[in-house]
C-alpha atoms as a PDB file:
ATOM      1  CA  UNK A   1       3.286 -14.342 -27.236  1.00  0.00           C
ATOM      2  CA  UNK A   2       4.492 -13.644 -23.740  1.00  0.00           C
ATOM      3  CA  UNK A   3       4.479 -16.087 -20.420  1.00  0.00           C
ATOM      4  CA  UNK A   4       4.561 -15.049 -17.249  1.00  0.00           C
ATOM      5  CA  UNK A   5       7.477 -16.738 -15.461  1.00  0.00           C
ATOM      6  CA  UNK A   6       5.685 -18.541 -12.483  1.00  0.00           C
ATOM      7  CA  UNK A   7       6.474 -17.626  -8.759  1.00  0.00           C
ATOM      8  CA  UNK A   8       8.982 -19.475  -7.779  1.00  0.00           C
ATOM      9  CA  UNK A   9      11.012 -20.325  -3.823  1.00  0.00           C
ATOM     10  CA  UNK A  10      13.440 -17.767  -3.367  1.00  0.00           C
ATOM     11  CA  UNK A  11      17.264 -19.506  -4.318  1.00  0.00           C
ATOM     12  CA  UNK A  12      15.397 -22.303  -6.209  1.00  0.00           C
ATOM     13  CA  UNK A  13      15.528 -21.336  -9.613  1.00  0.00           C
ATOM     14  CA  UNK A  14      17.566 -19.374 -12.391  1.00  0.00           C
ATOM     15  CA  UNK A  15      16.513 -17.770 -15.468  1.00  0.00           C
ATOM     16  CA  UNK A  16      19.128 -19.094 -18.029  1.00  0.00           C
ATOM     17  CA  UNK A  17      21.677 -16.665 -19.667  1.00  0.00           C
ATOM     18  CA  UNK A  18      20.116 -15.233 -22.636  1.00  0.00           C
ATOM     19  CA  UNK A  19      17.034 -15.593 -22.117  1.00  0.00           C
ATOM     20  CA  UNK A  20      14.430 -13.349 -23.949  1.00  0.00           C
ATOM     21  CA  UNK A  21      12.226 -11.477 -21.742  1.00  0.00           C
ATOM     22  CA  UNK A  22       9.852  -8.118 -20.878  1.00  0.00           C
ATOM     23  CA  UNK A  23       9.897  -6.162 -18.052  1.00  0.00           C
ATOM     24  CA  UNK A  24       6.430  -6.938 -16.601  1.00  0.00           C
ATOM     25  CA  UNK A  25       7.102  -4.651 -13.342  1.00  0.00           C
ATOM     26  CA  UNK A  26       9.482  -3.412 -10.725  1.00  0.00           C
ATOM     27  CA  UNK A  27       9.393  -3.931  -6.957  1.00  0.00           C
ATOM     28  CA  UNK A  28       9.594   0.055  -5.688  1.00  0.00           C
ATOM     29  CA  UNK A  29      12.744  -1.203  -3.942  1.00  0.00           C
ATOM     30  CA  UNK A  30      14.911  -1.647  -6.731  1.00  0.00           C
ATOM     31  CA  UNK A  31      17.222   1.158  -7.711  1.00  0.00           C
ATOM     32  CA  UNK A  32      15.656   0.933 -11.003  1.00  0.00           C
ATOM     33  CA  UNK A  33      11.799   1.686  -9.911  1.00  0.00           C
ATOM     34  CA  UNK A  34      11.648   5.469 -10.781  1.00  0.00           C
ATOM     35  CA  UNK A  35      12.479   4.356 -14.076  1.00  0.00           C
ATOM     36  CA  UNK A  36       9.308   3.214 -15.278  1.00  0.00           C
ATOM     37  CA  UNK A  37       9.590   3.737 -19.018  1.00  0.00           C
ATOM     38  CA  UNK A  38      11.565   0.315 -18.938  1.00  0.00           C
ATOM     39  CA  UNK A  39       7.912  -1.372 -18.449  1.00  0.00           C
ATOM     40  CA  UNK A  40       7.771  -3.607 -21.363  1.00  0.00           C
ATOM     41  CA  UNK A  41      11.441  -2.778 -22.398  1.00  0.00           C
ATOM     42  CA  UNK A  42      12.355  -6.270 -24.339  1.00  0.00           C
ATOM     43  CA  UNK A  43      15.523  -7.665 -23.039  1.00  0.00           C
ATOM     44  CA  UNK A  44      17.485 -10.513 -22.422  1.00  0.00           C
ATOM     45  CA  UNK A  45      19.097 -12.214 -19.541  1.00  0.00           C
ATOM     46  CA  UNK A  46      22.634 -11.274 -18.401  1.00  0.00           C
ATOM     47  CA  UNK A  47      25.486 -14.314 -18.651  1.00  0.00           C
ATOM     48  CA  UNK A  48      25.084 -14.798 -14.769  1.00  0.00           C
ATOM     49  CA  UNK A  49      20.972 -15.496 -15.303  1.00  0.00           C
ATOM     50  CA  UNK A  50      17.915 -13.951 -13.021  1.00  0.00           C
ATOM     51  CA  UNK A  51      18.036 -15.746  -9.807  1.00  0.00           C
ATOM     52  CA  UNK A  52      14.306 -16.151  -8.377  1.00  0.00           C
ATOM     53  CA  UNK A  53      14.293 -14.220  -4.447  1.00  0.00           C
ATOM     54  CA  UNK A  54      10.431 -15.374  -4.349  1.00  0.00           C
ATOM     55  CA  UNK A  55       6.764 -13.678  -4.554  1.00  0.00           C
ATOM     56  CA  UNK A  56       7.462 -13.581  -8.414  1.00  0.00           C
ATOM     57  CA  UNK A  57      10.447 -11.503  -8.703  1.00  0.00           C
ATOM     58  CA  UNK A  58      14.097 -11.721  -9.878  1.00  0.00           C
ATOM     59  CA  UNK A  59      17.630 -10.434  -9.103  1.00  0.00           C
ATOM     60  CA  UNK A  60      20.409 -10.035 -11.560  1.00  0.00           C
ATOM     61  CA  UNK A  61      21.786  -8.370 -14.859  1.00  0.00           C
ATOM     62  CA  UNK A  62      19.392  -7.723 -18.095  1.00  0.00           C
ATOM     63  CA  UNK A  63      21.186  -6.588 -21.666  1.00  0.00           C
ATOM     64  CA  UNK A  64      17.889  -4.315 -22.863  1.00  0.00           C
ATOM     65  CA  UNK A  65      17.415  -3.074 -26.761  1.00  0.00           C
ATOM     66  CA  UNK A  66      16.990   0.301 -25.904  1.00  0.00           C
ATOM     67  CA  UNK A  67      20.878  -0.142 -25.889  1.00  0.00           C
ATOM     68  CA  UNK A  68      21.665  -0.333 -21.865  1.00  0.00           C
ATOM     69  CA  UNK A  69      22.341  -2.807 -19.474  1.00  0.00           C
ATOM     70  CA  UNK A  70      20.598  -2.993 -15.681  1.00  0.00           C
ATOM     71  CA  UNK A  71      21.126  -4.635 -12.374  1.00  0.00           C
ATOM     72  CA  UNK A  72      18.020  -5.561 -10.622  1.00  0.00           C
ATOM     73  CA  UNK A  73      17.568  -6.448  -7.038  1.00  0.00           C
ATOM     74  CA  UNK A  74      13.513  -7.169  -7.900  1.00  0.00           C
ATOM     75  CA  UNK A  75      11.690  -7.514 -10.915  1.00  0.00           C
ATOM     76  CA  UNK A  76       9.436  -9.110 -12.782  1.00  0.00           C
ATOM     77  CA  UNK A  77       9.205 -10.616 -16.174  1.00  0.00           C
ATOM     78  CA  UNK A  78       7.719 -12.551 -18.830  1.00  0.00           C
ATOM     79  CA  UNK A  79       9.376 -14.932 -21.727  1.00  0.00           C
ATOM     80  CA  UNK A  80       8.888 -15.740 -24.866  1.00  0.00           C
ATOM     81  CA  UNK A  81       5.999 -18.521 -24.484  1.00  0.00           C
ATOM     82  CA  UNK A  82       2.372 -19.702 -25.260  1.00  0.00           C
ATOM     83  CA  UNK A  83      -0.124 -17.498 -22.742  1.00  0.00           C
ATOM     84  CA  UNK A  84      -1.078 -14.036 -23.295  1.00  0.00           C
ATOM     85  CA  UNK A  85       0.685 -10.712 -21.952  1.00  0.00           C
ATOM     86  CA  UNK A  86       0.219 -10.624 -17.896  1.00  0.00           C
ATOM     87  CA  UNK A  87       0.111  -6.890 -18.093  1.00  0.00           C
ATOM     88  CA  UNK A  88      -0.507  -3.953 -20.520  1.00  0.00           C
ATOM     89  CA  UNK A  89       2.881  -3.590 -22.151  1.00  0.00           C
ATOM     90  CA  UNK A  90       4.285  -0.052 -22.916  1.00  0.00           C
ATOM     91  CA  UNK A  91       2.937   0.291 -26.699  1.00  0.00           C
ATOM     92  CA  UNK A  92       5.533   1.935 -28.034  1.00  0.00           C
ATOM     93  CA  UNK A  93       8.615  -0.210 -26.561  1.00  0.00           C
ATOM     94  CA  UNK A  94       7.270  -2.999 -28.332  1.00  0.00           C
ATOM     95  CA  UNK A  95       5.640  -1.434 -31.141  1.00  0.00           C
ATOM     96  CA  UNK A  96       9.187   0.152 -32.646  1.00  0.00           C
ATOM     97  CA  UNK A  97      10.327  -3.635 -32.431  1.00  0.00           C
ATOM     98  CA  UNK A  98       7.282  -4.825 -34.745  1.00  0.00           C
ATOM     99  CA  UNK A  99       8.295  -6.020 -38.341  1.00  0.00           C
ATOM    100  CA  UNK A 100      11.885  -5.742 -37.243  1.00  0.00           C
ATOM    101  CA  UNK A 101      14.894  -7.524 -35.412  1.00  0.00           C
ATOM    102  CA  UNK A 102      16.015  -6.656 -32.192  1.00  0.00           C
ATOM    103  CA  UNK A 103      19.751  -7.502 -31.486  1.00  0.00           C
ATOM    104  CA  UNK A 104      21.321  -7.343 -27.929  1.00  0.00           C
ATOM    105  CA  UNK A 105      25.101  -7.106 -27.595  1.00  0.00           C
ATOM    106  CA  UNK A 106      27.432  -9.614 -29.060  1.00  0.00           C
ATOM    107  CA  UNK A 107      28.852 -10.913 -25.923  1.00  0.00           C
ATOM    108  CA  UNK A 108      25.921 -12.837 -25.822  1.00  0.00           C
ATOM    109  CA  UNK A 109      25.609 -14.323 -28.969  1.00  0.00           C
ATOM    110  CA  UNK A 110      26.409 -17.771 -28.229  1.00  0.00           C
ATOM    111  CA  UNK A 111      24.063 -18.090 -24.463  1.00  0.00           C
ATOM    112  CA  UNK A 112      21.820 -20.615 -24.529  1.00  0.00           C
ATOM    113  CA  UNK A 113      18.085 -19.159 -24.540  1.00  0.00           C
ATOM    114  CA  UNK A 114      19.009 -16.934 -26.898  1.00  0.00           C
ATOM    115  CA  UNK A 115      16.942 -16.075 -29.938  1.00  0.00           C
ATOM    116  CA  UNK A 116      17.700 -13.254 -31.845  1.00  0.00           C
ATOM    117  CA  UNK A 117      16.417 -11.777 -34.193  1.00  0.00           C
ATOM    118  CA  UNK A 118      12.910 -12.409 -32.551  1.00  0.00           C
ATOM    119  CA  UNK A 119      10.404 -13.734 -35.019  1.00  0.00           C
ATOM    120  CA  UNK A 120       7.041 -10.538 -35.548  1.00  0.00           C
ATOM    121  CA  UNK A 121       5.041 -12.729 -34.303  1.00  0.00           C
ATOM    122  CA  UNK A 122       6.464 -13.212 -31.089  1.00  0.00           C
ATOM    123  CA  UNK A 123       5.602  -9.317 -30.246  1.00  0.00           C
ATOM    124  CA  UNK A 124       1.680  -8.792 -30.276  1.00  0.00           C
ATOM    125  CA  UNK A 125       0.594  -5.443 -28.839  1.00  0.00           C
ATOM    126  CA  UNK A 126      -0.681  -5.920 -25.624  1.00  0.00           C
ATOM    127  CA  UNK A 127      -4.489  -4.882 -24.859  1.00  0.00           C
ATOM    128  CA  UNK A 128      -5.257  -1.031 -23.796  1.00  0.00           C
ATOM    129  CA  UNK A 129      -4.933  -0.375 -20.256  1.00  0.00           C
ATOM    130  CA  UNK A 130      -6.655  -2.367 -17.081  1.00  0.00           C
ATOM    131  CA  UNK A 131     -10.386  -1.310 -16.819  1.00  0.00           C
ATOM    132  CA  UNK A 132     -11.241   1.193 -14.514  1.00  0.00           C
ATOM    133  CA  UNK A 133     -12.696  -1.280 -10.700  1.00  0.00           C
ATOM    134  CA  UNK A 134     -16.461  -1.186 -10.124  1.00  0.00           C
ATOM    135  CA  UNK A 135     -17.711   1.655  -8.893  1.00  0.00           C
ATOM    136  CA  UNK A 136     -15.254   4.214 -10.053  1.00  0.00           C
ATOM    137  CA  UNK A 137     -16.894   7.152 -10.549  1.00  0.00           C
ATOM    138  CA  UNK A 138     -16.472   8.461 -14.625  1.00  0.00           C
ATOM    139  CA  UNK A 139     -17.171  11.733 -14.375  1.00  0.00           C
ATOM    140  CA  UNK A 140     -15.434  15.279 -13.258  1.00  0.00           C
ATOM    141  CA  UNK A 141     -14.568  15.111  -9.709  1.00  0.00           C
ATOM    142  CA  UNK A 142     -16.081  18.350  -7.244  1.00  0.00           C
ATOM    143  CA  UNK A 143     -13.263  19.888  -4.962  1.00  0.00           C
ATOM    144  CA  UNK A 144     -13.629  18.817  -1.651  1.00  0.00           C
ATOM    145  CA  UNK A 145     -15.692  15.751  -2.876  1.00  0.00           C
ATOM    146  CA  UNK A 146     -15.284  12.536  -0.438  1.00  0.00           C
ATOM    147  CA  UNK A 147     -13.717   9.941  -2.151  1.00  0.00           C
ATOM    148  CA  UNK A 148     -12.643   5.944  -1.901  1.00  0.00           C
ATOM    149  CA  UNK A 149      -9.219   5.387  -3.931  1.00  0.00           C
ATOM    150  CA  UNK A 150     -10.038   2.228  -5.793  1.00  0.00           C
ATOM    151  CA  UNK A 151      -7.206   1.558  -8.058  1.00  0.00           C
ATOM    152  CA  UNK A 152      -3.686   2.948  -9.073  1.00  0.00           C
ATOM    153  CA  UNK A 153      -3.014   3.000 -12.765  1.00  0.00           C
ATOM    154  CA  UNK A 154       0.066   0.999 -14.067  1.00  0.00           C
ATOM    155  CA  UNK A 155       1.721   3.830 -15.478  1.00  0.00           C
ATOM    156  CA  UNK A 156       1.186   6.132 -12.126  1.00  0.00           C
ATOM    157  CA  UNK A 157       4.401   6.933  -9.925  1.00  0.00           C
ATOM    158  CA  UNK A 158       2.366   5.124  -7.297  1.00  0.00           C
ATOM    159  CA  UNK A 159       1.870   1.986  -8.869  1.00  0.00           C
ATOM    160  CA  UNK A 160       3.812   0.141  -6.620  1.00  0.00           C
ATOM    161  CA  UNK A 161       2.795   1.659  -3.299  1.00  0.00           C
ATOM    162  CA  UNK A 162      -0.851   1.025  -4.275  1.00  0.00           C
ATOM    163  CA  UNK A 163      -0.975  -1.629  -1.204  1.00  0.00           C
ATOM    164  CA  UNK A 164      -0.805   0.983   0.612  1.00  0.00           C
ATOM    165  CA  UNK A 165      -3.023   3.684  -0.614  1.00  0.00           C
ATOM    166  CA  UNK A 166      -5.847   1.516  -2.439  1.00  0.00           C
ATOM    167  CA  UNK A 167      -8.797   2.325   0.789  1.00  0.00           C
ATOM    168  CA  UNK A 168      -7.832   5.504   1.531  1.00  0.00           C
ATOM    169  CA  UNK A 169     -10.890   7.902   1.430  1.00  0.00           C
ATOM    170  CA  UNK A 170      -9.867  11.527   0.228  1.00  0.00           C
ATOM    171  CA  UNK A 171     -11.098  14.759  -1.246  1.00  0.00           C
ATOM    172  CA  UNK A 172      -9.930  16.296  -4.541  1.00  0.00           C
ATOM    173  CA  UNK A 173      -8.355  19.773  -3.375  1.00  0.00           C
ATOM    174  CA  UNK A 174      -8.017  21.424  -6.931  1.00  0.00           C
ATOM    175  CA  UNK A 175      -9.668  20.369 -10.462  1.00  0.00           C
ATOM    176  CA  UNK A 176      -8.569  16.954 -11.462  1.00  0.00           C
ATOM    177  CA  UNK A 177      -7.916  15.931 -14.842  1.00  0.00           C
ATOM    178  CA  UNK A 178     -10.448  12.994 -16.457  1.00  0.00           C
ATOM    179  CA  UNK A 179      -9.121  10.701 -18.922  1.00  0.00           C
ATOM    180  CA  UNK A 180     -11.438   8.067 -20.604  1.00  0.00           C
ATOM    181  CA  UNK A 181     -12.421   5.018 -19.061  1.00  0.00           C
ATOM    182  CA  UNK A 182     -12.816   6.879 -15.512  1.00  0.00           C
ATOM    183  CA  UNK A 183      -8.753   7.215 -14.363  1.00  0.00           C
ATOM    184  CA  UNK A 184      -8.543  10.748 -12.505  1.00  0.00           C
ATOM    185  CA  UNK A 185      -4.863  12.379 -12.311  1.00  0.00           C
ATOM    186  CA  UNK A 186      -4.501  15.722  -9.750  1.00  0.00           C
ATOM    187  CA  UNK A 187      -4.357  16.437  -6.068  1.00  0.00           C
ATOM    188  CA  UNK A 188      -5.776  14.397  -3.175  1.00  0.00           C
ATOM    189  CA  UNK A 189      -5.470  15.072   0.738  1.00  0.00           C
ATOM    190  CA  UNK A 190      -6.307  12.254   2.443  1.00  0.00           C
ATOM    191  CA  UNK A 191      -8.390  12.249   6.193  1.00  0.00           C
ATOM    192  CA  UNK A 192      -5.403  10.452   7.595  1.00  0.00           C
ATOM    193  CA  UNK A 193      -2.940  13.645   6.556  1.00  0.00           C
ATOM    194  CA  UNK A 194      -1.403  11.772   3.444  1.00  0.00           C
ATOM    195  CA  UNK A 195      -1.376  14.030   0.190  1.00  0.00           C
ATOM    196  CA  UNK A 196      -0.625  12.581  -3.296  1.00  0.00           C
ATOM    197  CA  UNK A 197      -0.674  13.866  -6.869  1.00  0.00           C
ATOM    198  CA  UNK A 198      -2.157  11.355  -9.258  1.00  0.00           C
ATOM    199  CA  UNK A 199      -1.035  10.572 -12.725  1.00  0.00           C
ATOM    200  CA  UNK A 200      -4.137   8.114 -12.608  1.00  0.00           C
ATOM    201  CA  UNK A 201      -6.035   6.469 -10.285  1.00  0.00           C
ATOM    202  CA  UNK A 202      -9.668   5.590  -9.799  1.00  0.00           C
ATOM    203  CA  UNK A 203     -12.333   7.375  -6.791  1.00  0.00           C
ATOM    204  CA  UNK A 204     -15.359   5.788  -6.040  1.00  0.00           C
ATOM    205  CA  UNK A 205     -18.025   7.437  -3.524  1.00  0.00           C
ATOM    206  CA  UNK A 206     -17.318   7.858   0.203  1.00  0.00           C
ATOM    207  CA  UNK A 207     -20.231   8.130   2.195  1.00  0.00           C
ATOM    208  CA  UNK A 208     -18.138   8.357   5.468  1.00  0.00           C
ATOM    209  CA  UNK A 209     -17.381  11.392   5.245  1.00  0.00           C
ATOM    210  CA  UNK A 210     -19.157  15.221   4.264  1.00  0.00           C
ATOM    211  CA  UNK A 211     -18.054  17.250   1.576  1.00  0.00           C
ATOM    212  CA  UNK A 212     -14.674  19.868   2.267  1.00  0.00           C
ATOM    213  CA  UNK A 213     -15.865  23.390   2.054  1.00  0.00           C
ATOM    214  CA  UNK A 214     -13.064  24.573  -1.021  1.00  0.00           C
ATOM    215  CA  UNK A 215     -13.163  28.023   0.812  1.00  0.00           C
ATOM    216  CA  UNK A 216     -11.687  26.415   3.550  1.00  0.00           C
ATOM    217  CA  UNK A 217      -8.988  24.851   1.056  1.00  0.00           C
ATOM    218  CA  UNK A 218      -7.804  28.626   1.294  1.00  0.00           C
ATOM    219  CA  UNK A 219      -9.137  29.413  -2.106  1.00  0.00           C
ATOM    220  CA  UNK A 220      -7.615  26.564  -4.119  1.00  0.00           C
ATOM    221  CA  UNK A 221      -4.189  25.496  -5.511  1.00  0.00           C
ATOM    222  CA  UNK A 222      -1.966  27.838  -7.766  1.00  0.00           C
ATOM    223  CA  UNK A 223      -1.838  26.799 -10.961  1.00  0.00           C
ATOM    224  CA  UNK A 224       0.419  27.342 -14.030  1.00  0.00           C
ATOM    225  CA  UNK A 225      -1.639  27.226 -16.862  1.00  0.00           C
ATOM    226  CA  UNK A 226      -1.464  24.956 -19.937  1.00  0.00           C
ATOM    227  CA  UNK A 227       1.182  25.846 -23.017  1.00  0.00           C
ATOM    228  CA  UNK A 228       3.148  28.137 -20.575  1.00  0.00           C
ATOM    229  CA  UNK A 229       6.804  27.895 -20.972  1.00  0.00           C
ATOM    230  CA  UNK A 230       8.960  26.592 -18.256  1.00  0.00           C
ATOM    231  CA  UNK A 231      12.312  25.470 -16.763  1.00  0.00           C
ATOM    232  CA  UNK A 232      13.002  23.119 -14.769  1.00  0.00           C
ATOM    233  CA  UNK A 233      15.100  24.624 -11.663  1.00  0.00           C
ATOM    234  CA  UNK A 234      15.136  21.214  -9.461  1.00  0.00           C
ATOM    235  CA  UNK A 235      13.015  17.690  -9.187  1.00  0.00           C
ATOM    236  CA  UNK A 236      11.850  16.229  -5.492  1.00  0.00           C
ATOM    237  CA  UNK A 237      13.629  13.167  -3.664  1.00  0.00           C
ATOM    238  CA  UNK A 238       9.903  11.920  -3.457  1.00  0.00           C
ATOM    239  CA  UNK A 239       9.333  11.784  -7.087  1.00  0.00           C
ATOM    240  CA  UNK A 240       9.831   9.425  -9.618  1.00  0.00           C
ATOM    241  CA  UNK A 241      12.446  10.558 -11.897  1.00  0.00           C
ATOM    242  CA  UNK A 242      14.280  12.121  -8.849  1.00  0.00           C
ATOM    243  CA  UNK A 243      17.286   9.363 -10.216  1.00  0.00           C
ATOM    244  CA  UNK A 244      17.074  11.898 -13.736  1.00  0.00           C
ATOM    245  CA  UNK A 245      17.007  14.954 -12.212  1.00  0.00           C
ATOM    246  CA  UNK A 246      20.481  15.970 -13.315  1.00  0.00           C
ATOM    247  CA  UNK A 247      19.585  15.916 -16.841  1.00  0.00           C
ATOM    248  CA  UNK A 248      16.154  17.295 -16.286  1.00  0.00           C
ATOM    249  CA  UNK A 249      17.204  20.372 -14.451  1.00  0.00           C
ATOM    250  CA  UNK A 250      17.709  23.331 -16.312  1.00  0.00           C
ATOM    251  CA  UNK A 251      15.816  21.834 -19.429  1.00  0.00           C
ATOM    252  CA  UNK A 252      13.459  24.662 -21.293  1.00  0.00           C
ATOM    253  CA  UNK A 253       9.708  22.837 -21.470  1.00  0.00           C
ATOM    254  CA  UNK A 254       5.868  23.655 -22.020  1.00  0.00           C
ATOM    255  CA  UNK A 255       3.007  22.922 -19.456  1.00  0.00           C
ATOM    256  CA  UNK A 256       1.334  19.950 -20.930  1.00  0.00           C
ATOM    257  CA  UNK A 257      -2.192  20.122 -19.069  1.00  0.00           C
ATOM    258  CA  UNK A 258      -1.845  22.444 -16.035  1.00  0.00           C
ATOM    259  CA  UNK A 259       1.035  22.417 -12.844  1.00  0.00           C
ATOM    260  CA  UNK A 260      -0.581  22.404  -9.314  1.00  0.00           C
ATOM    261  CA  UNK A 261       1.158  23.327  -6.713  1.00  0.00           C
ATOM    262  CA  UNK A 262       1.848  21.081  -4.387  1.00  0.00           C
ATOM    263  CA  UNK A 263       3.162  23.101  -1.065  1.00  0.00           C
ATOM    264  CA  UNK A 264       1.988  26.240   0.939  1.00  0.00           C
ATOM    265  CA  UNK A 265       5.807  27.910  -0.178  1.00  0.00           C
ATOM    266  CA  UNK A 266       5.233  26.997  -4.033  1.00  0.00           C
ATOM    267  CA  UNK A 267       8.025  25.881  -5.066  1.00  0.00           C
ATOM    268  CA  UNK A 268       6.989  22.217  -5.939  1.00  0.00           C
ATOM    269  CA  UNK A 269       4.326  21.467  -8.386  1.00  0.00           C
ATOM    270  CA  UNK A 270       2.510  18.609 -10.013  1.00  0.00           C
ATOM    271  CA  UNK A 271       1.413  17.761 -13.465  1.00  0.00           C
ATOM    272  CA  UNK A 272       2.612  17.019 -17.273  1.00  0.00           C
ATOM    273  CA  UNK A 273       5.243  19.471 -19.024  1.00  0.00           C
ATOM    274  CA  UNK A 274       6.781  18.518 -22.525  1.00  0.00           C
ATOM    275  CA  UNK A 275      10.731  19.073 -23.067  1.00  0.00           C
ATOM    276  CA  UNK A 276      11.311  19.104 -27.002  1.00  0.00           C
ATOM    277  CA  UNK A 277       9.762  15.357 -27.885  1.00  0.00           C
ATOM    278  CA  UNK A 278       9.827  14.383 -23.985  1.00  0.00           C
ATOM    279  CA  UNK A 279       6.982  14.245 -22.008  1.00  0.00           C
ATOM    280  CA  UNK A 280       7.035  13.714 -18.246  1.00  0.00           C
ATOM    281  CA  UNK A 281       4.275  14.040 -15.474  1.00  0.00           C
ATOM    282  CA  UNK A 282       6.019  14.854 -12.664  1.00  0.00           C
ATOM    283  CA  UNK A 283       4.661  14.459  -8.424  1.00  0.00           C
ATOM    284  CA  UNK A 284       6.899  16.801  -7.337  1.00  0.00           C
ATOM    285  CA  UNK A 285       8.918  19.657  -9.674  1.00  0.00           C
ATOM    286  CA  UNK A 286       9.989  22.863  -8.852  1.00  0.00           C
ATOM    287  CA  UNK A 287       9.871  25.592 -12.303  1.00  0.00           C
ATOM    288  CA  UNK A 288      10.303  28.952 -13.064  1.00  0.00           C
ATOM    289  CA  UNK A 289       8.379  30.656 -15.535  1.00  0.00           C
ATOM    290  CA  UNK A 290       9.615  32.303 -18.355  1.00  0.00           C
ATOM    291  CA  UNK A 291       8.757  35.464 -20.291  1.00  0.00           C
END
């Protein structure tokens, strides 16, 4: 099982060369935060180590079995230890490693901390997601509806700005997608001029505030509908895989769900698409739609 490497005084301690770990999270500082696939990526520590910079997180080098090696300015992880997982761990980075031995490049063979291969039993599955907070409402959201963002989900682009956003009472401003256990993904404008599109994140009631009129939403968002072919002409500075965006561009894909747009000129929309065996669920995209 998995231990959660305690917070620690920034300069005080080092997380030996070699060590195996998991990407538990990453601060939306590091150059590394739009990639968020490498949550629960199983790694091990670079021959310089993870120096602690305090609050929990770590700076330095990690050799990952996905093949690739990263520099990180902040993030967290857990080792190989006695406690259960601190977060829901991505299911299928760990689950491809189950029954099998994960090796990490030979330059590292001889570090102390390292164990390799790493023993079945050493990778549970972590739990399903976090539960949906009290008071999340599980049920189909109304346009114009006054909401209360409880929580952001782990796995949404937001995750990390969720400091920031977790309060802020909304209305839905097109139809927003309900998955089970109460997480709602789609559009939001905020009363204090913010908008975001949600992968997931929980609404509970706000009574502050009277319900938006969706004819004065100017008759709704365009949408591209579900299955509709695609491609990908650009991706926004604002969203996550903005870093990716020269390999996404041009790419030939299939609305997964529905895009919404996002901007009174239409060129940026929000929502799932799937490229080949890729799926990505994009904040900000611009597309073109083809015959």
């Amino acid at each position: 099982m998995l231990l959660l490497v305690a917070l620690a005084l920034a300069g005080t301690l080092v997380i030996g060369p070699g060590t195996i770990v998991v990407v538990a999270d990453i601060k939306s500082s590091d150059p590394n935060a739009a990639t968020r696939t490498l949550v629960g990526e199983v790694c091990q520590v670079g021959m310089d180590g993870l120096a602690s910079t305090g609050d929990g997180w770590w700076a330095g080098g990690l050799d990952c079995a996905n093949g690739s090696a990263y520099g990180f300015t902040a993030v967290s992880v857990a080792v190989v230890g006695d406690a259960a997982l601190p977060r829901s761990v991505s299911a299928g980075a760990v689950a491809a490693e189950l029954g099998s031995s994960i090796t990490f490049p030979a330059r590292l063979e001889g570090a102390t901390g390292l164990a390799v291969p790493i023993p079945p039993a050493a990778l549970p599955l972590a739990p399903a997601g976090p539960s949906t907070p009290a008071g999340a409402i599980d049920r189909a959201l109304v346009v114009g509806e006054p909401v209360t963002i409880l929580a952001v989900h782990p796995e949404d682009a937001f995750y990390n700005d969720r400091a920031a956003i977790v309060g802020k009472t909304c209305y839905p401003t097109d139809a927003m997608t309900l998955y089970d256990g109460g997480w709602h993904g789609g559009p939001l404008a905020c009363w204090d001029g913010a908008t975001y599109y949600f992968y997931k994140a929980a609404m509970g009631a706000d009574p502050s505030h009277v319900p938006v009129d969706p004819a004065m939403l100017g008759g709704g968002v365009d949408v591209i509908q579900h299955g509709t072919r695609v491609k990908i002409l650009d991706v926004s500075p604002e969203d996550a895989f903005y870093d990716d965006r020269k390999k996404l561009v041009g790419k030939s894909c299939q609305v997964d769900g529905d895009l919404h747009q996002q901007d009174m000129a239409g060129i940026w929309y929000g929502g799932g698409v799937l490229c080949k065996k890729d799926s990505y669920y994009f904040y900000k995209v611009s597309v073109e739609v083809k015959p």
